[in-house]
PDB file of N, CA and C in Angstrom:
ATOM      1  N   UNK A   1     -28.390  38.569  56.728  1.00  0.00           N
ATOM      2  CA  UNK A   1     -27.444  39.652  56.537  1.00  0.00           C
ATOM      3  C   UNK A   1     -27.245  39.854  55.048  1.00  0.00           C
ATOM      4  N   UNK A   2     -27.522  41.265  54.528  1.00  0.00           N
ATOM      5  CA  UNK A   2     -26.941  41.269  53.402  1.00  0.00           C
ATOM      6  C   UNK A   2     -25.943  41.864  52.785  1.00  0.00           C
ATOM      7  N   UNK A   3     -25.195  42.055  51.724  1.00  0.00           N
ATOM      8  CA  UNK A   3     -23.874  42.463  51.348  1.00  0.00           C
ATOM      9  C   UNK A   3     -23.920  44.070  50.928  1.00  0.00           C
ATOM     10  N   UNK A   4     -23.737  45.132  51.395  1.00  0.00           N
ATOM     11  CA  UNK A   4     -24.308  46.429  51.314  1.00  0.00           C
ATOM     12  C   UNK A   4     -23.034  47.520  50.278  1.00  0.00           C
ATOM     13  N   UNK A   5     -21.966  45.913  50.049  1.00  0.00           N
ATOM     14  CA  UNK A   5     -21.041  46.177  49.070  1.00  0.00           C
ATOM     15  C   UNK A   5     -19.482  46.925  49.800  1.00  0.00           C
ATOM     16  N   UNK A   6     -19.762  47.006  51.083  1.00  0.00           N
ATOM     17  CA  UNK A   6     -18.712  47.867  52.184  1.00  0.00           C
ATOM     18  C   UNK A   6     -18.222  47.455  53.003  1.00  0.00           C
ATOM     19  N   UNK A   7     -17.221  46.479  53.415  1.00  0.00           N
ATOM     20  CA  UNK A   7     -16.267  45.469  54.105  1.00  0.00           C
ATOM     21  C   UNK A   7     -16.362  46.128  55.629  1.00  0.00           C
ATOM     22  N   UNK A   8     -17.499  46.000  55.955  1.00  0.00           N
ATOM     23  CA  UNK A   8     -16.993  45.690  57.654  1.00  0.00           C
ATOM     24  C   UNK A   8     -17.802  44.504  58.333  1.00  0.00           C
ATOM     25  N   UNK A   9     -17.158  43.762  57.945  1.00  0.00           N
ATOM     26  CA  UNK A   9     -16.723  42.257  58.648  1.00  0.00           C
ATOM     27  C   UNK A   9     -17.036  42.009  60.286  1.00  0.00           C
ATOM     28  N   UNK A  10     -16.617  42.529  60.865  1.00  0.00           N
ATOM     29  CA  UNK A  10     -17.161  42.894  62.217  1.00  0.00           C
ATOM     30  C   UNK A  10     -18.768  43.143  62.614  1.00  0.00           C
ATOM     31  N   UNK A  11     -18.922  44.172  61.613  1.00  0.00           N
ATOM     32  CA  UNK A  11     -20.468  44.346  61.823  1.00  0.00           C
ATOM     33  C   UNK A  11     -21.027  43.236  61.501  1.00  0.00           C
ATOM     34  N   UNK A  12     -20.867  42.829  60.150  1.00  0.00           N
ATOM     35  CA  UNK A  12     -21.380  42.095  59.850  1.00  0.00           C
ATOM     36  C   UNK A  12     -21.358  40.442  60.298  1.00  0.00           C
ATOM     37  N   UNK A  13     -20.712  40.395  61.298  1.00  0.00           N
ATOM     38  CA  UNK A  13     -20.404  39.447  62.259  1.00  0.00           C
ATOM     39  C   UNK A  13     -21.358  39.171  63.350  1.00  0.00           C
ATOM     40  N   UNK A  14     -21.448  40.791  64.015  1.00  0.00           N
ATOM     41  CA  UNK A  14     -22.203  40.537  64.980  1.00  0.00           C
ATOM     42  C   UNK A  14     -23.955  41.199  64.727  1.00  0.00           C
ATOM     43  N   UNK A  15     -23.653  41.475  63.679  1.00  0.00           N
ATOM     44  CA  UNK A  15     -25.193  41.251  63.330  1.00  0.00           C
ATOM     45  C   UNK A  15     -25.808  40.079  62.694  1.00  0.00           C
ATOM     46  N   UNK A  16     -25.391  39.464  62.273  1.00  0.00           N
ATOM     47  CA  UNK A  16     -25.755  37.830  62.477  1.00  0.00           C
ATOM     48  C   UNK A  16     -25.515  37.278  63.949  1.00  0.00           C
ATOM     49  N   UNK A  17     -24.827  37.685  64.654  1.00  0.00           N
ATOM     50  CA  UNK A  17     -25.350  36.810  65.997  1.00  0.00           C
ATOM     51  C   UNK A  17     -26.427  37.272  66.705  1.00  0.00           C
ATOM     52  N   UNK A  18     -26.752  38.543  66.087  1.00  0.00           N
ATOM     53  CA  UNK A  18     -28.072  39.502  67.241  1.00  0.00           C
ATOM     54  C   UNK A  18     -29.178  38.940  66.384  1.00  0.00           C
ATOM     55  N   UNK A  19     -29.503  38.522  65.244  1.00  0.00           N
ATOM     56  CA  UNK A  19     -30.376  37.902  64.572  1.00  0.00           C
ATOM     57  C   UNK A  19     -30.554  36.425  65.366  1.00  0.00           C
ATOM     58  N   UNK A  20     -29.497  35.338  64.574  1.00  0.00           N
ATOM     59  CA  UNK A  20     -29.412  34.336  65.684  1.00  0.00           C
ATOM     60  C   UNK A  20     -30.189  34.540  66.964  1.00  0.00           C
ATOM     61  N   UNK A  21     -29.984  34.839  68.192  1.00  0.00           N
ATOM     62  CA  UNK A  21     -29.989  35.332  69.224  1.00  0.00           C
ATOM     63  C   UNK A  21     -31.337  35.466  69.298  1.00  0.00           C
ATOM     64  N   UNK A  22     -32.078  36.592  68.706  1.00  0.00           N
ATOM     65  CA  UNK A  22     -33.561  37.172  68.726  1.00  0.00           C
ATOM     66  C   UNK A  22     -34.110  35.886  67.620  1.00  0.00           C
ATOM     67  N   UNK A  23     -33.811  35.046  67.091  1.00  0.00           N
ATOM     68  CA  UNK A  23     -34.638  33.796  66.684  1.00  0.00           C
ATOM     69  C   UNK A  23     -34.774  33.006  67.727  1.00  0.00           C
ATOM     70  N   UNK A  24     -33.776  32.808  68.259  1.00  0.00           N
ATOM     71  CA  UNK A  24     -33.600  31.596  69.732  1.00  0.00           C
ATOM     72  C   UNK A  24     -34.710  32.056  70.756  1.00  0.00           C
ATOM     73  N   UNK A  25     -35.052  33.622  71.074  1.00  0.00           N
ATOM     74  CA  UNK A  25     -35.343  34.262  72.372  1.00  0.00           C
ATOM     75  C   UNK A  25     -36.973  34.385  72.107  1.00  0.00           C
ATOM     76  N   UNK A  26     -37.467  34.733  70.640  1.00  0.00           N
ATOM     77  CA  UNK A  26     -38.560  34.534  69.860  1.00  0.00           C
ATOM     78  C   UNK A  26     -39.218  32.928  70.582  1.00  0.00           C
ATOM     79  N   UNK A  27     -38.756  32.027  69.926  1.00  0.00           N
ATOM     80  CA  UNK A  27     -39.412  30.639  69.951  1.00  0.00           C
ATOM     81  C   UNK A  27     -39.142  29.831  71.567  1.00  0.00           C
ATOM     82  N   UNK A  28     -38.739  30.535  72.316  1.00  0.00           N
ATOM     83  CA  UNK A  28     -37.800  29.661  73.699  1.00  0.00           C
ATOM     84  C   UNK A  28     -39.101  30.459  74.728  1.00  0.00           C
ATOM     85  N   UNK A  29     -39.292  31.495  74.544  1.00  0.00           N
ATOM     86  CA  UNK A  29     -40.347  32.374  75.068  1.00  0.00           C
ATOM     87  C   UNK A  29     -41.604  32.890  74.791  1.00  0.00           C
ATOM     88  N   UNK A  30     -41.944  32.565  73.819  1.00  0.00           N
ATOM     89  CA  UNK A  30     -43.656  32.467  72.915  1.00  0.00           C
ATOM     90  C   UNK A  30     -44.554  31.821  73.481  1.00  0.00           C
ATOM     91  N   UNK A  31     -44.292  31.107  73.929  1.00  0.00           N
ATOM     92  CA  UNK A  31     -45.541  30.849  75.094  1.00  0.00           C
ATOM     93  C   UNK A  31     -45.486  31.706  76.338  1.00  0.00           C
ATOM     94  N   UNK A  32     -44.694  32.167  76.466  1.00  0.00           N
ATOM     95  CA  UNK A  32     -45.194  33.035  78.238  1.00  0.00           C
ATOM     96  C   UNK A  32     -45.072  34.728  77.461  1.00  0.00           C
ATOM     97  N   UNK A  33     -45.438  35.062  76.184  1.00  0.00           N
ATOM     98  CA  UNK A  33     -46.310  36.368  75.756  1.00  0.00           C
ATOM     99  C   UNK A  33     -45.226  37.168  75.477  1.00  0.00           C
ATOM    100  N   UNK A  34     -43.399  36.250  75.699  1.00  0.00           N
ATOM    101  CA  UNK A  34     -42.230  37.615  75.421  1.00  0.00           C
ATOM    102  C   UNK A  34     -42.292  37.536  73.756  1.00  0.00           C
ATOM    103  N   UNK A  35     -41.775  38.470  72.887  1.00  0.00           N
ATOM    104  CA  UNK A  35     -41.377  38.771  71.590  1.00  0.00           C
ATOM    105  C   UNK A  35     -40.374  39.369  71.508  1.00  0.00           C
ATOM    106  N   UNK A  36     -39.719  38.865  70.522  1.00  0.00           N
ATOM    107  CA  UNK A  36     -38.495  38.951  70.306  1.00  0.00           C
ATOM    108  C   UNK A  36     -38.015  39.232  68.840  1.00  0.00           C
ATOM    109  N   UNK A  37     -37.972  40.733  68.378  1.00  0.00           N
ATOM    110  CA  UNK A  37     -38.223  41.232  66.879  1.00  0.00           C
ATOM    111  C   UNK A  37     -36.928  42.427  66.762  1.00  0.00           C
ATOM    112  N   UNK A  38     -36.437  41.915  65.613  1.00  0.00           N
ATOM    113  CA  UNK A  38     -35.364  42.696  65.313  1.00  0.00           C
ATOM    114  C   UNK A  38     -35.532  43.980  64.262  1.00  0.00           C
ATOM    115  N   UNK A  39     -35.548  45.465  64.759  1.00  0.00           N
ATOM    116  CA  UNK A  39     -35.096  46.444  63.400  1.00  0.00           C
ATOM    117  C   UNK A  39     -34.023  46.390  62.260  1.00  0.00           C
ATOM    118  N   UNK A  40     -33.704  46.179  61.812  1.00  0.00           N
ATOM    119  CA  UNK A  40     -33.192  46.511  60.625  1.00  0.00           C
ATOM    120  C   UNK A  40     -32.692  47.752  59.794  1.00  0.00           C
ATOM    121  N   UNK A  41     -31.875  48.854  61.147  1.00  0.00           N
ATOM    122  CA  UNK A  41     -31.643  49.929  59.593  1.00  0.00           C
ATOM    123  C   UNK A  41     -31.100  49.395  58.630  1.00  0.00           C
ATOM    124  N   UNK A  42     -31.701  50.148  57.069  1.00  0.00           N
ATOM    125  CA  UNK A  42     -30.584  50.616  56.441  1.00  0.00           C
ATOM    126  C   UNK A  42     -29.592  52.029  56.486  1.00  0.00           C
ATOM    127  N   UNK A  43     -29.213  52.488  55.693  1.00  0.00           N
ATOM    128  CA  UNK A  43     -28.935  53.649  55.609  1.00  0.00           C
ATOM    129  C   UNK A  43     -28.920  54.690  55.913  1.00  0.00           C
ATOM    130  N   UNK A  44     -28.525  55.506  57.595  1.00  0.00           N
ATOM    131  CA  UNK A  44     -29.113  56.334  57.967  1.00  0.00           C
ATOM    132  C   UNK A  44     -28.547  57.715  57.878  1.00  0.00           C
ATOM    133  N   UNK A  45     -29.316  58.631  58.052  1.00  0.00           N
ATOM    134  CA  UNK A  45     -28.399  59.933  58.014  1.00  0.00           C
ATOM    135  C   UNK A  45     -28.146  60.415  59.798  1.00  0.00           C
ATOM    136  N   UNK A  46     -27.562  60.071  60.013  1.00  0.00           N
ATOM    137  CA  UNK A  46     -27.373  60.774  61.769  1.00  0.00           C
ATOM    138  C   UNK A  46     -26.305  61.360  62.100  1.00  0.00           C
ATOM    139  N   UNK A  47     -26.180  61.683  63.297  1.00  0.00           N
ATOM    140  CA  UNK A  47     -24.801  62.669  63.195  1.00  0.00           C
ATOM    141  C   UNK A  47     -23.776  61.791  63.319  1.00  0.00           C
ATOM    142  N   UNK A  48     -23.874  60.584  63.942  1.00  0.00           N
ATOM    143  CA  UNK A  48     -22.499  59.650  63.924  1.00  0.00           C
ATOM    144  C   UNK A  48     -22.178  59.074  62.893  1.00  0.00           C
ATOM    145  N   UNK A  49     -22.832  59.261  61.422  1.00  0.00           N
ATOM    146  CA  UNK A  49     -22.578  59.269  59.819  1.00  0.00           C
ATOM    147  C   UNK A  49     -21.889  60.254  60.058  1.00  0.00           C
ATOM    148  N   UNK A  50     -22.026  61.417  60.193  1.00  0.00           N
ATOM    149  CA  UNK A  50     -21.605  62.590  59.836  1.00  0.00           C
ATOM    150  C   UNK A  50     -19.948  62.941  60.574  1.00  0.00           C
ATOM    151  N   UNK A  51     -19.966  62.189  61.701  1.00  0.00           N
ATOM    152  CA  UNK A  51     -18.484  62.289  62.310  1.00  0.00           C
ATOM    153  C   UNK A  51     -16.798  62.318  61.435  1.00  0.00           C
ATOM    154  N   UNK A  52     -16.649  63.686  61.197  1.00  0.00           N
ATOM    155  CA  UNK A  52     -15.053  62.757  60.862  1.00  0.00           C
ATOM    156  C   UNK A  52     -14.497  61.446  61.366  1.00  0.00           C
ATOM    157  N   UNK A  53     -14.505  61.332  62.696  1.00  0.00           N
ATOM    158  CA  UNK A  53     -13.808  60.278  63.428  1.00  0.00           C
ATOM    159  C   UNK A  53     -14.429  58.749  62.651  1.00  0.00           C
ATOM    160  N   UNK A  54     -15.244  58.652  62.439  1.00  0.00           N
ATOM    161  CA  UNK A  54     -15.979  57.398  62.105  1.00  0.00           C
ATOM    162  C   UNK A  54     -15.338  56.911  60.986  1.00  0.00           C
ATOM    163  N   UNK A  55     -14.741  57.590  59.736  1.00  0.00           N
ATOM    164  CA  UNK A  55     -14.269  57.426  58.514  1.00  0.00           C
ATOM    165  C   UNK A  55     -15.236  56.404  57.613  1.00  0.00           C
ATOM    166  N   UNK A  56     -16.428  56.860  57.737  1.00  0.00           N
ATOM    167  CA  UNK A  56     -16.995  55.576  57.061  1.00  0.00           C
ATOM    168  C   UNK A  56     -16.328  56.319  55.641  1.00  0.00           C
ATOM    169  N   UNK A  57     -15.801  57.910  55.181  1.00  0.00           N
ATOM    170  CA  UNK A  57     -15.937  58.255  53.889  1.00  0.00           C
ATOM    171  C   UNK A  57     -14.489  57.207  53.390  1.00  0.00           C
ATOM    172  N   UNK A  58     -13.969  56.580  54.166  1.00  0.00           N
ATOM    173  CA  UNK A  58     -12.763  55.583  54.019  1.00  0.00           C
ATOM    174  C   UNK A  58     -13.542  54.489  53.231  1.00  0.00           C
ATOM    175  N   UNK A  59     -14.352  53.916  54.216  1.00  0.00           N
ATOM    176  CA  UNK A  59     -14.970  52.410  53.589  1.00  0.00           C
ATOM    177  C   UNK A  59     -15.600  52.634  51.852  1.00  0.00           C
ATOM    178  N   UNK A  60     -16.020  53.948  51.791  1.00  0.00           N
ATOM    179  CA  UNK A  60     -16.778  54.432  50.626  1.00  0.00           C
ATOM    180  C   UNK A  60     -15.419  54.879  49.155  1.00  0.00           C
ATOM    181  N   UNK A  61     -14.695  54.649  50.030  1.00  0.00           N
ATOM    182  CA  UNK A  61     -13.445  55.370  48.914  1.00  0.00           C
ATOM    183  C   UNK A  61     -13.969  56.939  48.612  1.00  0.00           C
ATOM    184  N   UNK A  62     -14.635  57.563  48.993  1.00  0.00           N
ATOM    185  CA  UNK A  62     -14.747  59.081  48.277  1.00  0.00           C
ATOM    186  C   UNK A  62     -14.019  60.184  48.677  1.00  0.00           C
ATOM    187  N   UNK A  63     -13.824  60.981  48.087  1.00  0.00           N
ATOM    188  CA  UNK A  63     -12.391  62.203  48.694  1.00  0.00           C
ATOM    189  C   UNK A  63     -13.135  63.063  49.766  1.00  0.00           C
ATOM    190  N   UNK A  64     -14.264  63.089  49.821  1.00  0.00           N
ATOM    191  CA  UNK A  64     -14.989  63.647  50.948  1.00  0.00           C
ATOM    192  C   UNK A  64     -16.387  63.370  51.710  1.00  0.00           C
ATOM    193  N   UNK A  65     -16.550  64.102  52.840  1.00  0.00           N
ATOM    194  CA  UNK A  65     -17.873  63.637  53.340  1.00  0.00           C
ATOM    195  C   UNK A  65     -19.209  63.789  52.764  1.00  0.00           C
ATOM    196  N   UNK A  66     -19.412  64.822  51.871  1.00  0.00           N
ATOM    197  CA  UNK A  66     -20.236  65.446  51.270  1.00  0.00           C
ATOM    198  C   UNK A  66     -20.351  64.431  50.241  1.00  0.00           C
ATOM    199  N   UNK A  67     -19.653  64.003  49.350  1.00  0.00           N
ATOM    200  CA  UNK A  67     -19.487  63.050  48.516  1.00  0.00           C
ATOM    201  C   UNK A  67     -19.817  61.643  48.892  1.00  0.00           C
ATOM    202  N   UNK A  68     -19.359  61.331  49.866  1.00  0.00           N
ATOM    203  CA  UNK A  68     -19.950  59.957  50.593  1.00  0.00           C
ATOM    204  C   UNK A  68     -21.364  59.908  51.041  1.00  0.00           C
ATOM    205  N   UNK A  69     -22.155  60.901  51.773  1.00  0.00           N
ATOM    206  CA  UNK A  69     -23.500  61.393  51.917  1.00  0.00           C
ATOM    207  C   UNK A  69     -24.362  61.298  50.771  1.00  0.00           C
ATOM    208  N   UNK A  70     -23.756  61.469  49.575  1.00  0.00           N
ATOM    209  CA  UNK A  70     -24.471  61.878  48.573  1.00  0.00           C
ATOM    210  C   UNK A  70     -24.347  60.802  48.249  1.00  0.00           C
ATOM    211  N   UNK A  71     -23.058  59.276  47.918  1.00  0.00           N
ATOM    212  CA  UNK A  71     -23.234  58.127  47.299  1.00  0.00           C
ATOM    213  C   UNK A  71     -24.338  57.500  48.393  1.00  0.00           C
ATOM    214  N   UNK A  72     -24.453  57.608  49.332  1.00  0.00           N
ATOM    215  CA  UNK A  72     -25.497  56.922  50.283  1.00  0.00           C
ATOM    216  C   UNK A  72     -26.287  57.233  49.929  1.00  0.00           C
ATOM    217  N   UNK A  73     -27.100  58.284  49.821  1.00  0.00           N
ATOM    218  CA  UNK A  73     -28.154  58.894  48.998  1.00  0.00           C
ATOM    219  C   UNK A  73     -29.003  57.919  48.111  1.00  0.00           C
ATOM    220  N   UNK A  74     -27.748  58.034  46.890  1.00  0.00           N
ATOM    221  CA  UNK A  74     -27.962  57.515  45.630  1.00  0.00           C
ATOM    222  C   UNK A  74     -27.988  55.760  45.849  1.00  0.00           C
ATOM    223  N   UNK A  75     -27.930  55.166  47.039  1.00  0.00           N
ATOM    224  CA  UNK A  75     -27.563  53.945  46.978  1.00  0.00           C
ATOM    225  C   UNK A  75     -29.469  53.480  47.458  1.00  0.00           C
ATOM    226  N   UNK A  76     -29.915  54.269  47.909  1.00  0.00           N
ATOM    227  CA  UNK A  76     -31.291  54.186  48.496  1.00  0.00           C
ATOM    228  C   UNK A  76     -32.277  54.313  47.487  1.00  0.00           C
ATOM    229  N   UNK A  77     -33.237  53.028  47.211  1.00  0.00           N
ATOM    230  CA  UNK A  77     -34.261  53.150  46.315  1.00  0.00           C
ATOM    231  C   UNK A  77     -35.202  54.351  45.578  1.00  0.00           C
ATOM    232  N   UNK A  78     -35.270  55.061  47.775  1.00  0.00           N
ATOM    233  CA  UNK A  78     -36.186  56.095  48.202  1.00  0.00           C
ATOM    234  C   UNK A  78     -35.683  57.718  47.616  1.00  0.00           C
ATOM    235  N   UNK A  79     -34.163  57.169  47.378  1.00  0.00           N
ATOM    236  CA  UNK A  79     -33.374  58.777  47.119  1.00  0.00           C
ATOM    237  C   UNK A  79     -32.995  59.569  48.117  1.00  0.00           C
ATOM    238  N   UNK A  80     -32.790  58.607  49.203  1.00  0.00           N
ATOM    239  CA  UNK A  80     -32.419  59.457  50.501  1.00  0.00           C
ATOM    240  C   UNK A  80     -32.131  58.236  51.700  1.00  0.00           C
ATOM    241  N   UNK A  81     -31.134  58.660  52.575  1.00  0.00           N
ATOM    242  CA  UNK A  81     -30.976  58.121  53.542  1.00  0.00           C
ATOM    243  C   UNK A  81     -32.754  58.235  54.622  1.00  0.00           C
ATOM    244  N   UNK A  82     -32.342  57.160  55.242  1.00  0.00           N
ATOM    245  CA  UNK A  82     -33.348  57.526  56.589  1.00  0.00           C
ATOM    246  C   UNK A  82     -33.052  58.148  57.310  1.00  0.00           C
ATOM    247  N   UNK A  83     -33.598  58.889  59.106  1.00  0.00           N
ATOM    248  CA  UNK A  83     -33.404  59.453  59.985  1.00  0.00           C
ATOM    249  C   UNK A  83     -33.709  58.584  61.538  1.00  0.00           C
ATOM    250  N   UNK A  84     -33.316  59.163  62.340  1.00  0.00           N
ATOM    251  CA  UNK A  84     -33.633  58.232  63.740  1.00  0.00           C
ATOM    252  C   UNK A  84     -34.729  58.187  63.930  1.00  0.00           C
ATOM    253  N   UNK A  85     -35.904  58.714  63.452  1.00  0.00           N
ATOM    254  CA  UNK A  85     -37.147  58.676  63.550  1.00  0.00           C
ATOM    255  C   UNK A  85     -38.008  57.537  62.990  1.00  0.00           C
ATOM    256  N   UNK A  86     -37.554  57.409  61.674  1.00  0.00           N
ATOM    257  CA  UNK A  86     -37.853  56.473  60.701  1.00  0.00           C
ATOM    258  C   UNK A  86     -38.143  54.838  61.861  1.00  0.00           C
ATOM    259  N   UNK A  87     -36.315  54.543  62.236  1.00  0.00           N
ATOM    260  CA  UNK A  87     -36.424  53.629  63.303  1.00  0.00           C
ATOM    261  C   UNK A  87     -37.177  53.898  64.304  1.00  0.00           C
ATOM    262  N   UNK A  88     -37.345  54.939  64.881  1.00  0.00           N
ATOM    263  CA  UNK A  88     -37.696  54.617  66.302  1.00  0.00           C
ATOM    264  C   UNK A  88     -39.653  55.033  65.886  1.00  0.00           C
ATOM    265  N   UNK A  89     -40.014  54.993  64.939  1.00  0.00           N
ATOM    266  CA  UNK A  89     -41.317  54.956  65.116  1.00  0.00           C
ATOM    267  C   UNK A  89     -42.023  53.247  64.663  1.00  0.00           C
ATOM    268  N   UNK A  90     -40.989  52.772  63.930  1.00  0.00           N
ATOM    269  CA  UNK A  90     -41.132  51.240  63.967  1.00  0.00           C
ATOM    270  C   UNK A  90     -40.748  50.594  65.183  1.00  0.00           C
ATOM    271  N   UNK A  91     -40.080  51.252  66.093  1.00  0.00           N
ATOM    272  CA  UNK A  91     -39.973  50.524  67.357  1.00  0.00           C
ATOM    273  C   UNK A  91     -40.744  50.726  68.038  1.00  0.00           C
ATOM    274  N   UNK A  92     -41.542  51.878  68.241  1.00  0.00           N
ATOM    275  CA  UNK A  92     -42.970  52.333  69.177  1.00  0.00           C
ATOM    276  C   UNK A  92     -44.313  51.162  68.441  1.00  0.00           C
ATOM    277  N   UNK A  93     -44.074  51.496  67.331  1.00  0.00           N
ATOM    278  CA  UNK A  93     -45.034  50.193  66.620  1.00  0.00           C
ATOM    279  C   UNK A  93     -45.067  48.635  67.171  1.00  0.00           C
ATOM    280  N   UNK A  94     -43.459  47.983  67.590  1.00  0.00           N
ATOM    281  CA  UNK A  94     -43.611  46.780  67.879  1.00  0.00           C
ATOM    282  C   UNK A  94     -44.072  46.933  69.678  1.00  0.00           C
ATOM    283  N   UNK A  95     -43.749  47.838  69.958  1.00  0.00           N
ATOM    284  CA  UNK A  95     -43.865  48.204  71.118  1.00  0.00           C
ATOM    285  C   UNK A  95     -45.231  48.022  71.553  1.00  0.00           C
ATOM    286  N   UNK A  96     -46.225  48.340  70.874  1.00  0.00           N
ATOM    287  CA  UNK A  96     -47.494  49.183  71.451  1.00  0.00           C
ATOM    288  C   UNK A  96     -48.286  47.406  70.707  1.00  0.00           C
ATOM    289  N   UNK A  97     -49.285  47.056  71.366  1.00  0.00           N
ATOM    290  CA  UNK A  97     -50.194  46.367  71.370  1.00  0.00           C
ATOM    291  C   UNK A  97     -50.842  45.833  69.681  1.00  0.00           C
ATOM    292  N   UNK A  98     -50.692  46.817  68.606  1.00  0.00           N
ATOM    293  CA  UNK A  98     -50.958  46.668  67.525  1.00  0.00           C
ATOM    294  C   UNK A  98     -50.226  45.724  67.042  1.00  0.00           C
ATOM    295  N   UNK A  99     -49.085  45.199  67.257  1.00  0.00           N
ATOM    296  CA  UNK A  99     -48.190  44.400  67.386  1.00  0.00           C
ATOM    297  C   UNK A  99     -47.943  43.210  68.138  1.00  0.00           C
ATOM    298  N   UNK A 100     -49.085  42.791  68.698  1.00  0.00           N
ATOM    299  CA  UNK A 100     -48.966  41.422  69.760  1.00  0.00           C
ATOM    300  C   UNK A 100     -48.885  40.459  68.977  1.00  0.00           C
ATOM    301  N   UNK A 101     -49.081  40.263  67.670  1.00  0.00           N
ATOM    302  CA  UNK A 101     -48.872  38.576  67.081  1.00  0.00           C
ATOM    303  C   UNK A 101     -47.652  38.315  66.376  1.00  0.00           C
ATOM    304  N   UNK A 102     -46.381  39.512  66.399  1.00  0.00           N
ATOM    305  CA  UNK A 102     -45.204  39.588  65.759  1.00  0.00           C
ATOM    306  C   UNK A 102     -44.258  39.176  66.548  1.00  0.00           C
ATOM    307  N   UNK A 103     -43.208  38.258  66.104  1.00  0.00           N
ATOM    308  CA  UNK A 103     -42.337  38.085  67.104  1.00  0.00           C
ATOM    309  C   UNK A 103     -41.547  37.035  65.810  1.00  0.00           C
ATOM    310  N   UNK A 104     -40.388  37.066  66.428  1.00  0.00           N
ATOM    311  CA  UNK A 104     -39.413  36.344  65.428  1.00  0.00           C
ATOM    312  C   UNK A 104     -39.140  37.386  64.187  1.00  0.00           C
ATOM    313  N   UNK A 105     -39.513  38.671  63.969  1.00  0.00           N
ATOM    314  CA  UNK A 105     -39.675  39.460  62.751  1.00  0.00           C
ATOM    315  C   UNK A 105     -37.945  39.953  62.395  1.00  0.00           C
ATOM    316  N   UNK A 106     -37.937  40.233  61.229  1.00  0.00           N
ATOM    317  CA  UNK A 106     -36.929  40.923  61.080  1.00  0.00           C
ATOM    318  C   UNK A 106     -37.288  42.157  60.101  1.00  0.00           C
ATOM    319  N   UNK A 107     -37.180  43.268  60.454  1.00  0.00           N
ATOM    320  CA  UNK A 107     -38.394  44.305  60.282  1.00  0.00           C
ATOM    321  C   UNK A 107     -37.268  45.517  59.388  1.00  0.00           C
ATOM    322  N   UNK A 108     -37.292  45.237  57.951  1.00  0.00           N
ATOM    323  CA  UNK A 108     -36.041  46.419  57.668  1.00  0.00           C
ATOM    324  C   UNK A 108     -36.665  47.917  57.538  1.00  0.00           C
ATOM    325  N   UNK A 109     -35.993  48.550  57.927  1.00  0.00           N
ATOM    326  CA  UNK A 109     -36.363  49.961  58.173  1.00  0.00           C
ATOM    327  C   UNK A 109     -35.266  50.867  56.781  1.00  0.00           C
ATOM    328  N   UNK A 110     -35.294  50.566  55.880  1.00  0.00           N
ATOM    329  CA  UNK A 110     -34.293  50.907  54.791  1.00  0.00           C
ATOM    330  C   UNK A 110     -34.413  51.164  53.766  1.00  0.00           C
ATOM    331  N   UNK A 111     -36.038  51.601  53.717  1.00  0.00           N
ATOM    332  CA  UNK A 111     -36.019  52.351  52.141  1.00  0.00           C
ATOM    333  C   UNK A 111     -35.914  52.025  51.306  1.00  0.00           C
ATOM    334  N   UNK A 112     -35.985  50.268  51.206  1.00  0.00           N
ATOM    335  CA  UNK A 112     -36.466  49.277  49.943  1.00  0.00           C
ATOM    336  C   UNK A 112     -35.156  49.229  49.640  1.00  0.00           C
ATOM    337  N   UNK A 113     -33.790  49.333  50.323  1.00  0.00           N
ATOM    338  CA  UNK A 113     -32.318  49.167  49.666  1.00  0.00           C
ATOM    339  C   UNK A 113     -31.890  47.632  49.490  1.00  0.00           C
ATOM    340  N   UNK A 114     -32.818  46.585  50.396  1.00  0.00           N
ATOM    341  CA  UNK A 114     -32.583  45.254  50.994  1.00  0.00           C
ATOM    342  C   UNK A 114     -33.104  44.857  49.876  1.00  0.00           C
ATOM    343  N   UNK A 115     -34.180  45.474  49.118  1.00  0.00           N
ATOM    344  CA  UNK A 115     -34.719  44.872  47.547  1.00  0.00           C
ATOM    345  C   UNK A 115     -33.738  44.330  46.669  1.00  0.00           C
ATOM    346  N   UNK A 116     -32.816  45.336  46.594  1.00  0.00           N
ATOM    347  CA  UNK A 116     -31.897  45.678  45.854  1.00  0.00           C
ATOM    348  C   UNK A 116     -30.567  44.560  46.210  1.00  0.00           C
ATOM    349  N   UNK A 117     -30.442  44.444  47.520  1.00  0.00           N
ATOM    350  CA  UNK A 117     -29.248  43.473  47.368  1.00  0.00           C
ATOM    351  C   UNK A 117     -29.805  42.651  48.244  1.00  0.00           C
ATOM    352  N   UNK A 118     -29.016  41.150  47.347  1.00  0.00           N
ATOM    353  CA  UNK A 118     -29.049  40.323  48.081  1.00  0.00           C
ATOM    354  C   UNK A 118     -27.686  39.181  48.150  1.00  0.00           C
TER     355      UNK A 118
END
C-alpha cells in the first residue's frame, strides 16, 4: 500500500487485507492451476470521481471539482488520470491464457504515479 498523500484510512485498511488475502489464495492454490492477481488502480477519471456526493474534492482541500480533477491530473506522471478501460483491459489480459504463469502479481494500473510515492 502506498501513501497517495489523502487520509482515507479505511481504504487503506482494506486494501491491505485484499492484498494479504490474494497472497494467501495465490500460494494455497498454485498447484491445482487457480491464480490469484491483484489490479491496482491509480488515479481514475470515472463518473463516481465526478459525483458531488463522494466529496473526494473534501479529501483534496480544493474549492471545487474542476480544481480537484485537475490536481489529480497533475499528480499523474502520465498527465492524466486513467479511465475504466485502462483497468479492465489489464484484467482481460490476466484473464486470457497469455497470462498462465502470473499469479501472486500485484499489477498497478496508474500511470507510473506508484514510481513516485513510496
Amino acid at each position: 500500500m502506498r501513501d497517495s498523500g489523502v487520509a482515507y484510512v479505511s481504504y487503506s485498511a482494506s486494501k491491505a487485507a485484499v492484498l494479504g488475502f490474494s497472497r494467501s489464495v495465490a500460494l494455497e492454490y498454485a498447484k491445482r492451476g487457480i491464480r490469484s492477481n491483484v489490479l491496482m488502480p491509480g488515479l481514475m477519471n470515472t463518473p463516481m470521481v465526478r459525483q458531488p456526493v463522494l466529496s473526494l474534492a473534501d479529501g483534496y482541500r480544493e474549492a471545487s471539482q474542476e480544481e480537484m480533477l485537475a490536481k489529480r491530473d497533475r499528480q499523474c506522471p502520465m498527465g492524466h488520470m486513467g479511465d475504466a478501460w485502462d483497468v479492465a483491459t489489464t484484467a482481460l489480459w490476466l484473464a486470457s491464457d497469455e497470462s498462465k504463469y502470473v499469479t501472486s502479481a500485484e499489477i498497478m494500473v496508474d500511470g507510473g504515479i506508484s514510481a513516485r510515492i513510496g
